[in-house]
N, C-alpha and C. Protein backbone atom coordinates (compact mmCIF):
# COMPACT_ATOMS: atom_id res chain seq x y z
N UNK A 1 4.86 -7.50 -5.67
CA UNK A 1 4.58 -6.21 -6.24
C UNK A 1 4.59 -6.29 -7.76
N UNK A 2 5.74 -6.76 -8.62
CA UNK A 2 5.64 -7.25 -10.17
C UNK A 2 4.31 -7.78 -10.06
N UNK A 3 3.68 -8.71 -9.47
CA UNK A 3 2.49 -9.40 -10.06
C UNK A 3 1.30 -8.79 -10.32
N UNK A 4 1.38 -7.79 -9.11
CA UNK A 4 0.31 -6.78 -8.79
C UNK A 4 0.44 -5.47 -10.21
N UNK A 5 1.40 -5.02 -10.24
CA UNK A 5 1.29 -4.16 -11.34
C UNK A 5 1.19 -4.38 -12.87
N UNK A 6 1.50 -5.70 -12.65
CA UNK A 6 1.19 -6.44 -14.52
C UNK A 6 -0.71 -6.43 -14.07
N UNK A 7 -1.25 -6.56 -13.03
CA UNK A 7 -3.03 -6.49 -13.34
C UNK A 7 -3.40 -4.93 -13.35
N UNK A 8 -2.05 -3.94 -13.33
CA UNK A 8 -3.02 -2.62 -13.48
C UNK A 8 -3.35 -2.39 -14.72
N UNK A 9 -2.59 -3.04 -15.80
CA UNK A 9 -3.53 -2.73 -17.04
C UNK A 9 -4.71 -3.17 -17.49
N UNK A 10 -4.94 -4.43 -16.76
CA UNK A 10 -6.45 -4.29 -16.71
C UNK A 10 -7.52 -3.76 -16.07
N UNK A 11 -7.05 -3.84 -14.76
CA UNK A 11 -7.95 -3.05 -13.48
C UNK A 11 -7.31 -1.69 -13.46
N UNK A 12 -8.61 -1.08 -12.64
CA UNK A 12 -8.23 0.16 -11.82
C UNK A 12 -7.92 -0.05 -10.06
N UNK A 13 -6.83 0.04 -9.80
CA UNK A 13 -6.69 -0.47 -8.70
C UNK A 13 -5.86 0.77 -8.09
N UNK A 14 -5.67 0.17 -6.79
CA UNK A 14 -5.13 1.00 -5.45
C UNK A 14 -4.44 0.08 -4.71
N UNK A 15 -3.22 0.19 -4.36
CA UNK A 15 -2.14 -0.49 -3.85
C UNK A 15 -2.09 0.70 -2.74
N UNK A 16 -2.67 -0.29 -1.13
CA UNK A 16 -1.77 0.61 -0.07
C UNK A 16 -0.77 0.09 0.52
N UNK A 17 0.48 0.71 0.97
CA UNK A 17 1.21 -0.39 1.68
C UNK A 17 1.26 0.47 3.01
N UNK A 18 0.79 -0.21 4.03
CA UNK A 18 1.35 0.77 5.22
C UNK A 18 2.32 -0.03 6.15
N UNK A 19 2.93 0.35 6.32
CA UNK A 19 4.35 -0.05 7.01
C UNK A 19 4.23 0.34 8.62
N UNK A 20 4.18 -0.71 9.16
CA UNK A 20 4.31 -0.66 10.28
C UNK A 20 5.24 -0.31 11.43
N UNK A 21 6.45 0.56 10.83
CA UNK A 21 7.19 0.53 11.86
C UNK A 21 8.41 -0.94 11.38
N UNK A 22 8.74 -1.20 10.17
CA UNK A 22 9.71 -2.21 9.93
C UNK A 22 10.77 -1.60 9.81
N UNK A 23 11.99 -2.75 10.35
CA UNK A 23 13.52 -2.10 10.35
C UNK A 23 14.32 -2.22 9.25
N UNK A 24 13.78 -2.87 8.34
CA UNK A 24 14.69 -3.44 7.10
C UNK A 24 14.40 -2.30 6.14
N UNK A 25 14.48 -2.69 4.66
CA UNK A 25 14.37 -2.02 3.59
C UNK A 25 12.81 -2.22 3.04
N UNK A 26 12.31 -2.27 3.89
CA UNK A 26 10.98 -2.41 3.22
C UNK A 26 10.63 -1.09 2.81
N UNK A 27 10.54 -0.53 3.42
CA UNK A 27 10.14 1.16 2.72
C UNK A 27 10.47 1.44 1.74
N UNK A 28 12.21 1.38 1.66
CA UNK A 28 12.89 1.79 0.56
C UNK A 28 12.49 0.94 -0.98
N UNK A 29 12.47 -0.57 -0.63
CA UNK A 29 11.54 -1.22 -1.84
C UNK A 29 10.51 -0.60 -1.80
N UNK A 30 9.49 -0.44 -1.44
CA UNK A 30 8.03 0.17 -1.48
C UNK A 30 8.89 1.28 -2.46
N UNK A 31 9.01 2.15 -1.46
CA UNK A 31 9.33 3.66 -2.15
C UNK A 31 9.98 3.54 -3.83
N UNK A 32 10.13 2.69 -4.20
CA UNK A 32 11.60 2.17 -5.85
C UNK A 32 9.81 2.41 -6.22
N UNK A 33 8.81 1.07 -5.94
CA UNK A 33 7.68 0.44 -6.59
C UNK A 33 6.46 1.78 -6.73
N UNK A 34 6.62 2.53 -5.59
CA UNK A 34 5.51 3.71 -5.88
C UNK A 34 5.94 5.02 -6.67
N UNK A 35 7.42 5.31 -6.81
CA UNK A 35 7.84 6.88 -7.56
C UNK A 35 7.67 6.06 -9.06
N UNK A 36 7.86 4.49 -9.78
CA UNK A 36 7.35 4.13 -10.72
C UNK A 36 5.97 4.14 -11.19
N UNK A 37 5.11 3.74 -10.02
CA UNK A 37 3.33 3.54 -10.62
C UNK A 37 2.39 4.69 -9.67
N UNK A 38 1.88 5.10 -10.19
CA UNK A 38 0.72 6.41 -9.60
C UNK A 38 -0.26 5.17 -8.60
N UNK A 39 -0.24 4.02 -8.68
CA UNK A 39 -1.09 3.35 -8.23
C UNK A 39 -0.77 3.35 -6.64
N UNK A 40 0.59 2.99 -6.65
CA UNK A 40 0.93 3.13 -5.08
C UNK A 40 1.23 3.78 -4.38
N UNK A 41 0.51 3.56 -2.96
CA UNK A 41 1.09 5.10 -1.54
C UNK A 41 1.65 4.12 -0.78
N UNK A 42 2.10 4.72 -0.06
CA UNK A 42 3.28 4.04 0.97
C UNK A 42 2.62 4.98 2.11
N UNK A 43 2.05 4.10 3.25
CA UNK A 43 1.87 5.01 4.43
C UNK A 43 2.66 4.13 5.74
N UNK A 44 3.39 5.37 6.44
CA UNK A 44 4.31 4.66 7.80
C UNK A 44 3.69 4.86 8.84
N UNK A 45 3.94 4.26 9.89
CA UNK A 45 3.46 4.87 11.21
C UNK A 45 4.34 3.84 12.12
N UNK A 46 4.32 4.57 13.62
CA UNK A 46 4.93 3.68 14.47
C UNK A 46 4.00 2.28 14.78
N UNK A 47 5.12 1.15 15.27
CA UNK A 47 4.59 -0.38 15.34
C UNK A 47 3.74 -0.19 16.30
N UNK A 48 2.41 -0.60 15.81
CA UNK A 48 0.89 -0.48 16.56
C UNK A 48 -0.09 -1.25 16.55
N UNK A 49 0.76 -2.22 15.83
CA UNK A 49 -0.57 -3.79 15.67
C UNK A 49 -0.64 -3.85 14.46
N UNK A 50 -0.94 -4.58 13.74
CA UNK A 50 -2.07 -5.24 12.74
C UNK A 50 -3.34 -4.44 12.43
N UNK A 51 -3.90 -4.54 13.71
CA UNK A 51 -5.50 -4.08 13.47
C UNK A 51 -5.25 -2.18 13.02
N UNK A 52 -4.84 -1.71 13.92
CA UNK A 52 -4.73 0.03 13.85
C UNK A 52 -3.92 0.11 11.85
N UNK A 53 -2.98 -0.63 11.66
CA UNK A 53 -2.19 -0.11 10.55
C UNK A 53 -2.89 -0.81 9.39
N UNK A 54 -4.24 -1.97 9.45
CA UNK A 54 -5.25 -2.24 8.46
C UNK A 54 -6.35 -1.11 8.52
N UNK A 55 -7.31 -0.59 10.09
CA UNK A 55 -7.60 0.62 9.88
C UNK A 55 -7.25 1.78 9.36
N UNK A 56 -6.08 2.30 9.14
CA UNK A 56 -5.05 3.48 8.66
C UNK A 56 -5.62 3.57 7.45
N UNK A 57 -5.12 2.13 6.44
CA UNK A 57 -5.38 1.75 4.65
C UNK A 57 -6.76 1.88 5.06
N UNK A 58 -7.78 1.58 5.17
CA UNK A 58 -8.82 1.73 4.67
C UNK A 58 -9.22 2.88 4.75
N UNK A 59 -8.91 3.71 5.69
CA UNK A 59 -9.06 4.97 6.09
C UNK A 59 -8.51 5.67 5.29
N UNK A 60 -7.24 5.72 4.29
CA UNK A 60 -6.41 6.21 3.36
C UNK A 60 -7.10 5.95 1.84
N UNK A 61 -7.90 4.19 1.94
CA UNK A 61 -8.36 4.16 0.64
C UNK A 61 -9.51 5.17 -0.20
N UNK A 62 -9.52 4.94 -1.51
CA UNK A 62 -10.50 5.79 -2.08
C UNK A 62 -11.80 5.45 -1.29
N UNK A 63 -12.73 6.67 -2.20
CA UNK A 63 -14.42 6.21 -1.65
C UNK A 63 -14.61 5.46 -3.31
N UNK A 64 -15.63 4.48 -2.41
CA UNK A 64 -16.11 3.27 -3.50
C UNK A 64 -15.41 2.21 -3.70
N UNK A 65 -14.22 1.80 -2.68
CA UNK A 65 -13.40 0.67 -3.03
C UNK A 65 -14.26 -0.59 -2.94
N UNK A 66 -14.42 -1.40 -3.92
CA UNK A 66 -15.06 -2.65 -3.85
C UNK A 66 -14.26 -4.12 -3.19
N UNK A 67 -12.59 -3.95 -2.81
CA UNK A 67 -12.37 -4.70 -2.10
C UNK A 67 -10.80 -4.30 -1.61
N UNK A 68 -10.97 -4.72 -0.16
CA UNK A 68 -9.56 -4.40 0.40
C UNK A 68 -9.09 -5.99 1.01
N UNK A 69 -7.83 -6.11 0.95
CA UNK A 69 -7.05 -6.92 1.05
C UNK A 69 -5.74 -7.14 1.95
């Protein structure tokens, strides 16, 4: 996440994180990294695969994103 937000001053970017349903502190890191940068959303949902919680982010991303990751 540091690496990613040292390139928002050059880019215009969009950080999604969607969380799958993890038991640890992942949220709560997410959540520290997004009330700091307007760049990041944090989206949760219950554990549903891979495929459904990469559909979600793209479905969440802006219109005109030139690349998702």
């Amino acid at each position: 996440m540091d690496a990613i937000v040292k390139q928002k001053e050059n880019h215009n970017i969009e950080v999604l994180i969607v969380d799958d349903g993890s038991k640890d502190d992942t949220v709560k890191i997410c959540q520290e990294y997004s009330n700091k940068y307007n760049c990041i959303q944090i989206i949760t949902h219950d554990n549903t695969g891979v495929s459904l919680s990469r559909n979600i982010g793209v479905r969440h991303s802006r219109v005109g994103v030139d690349y998702v990751y």
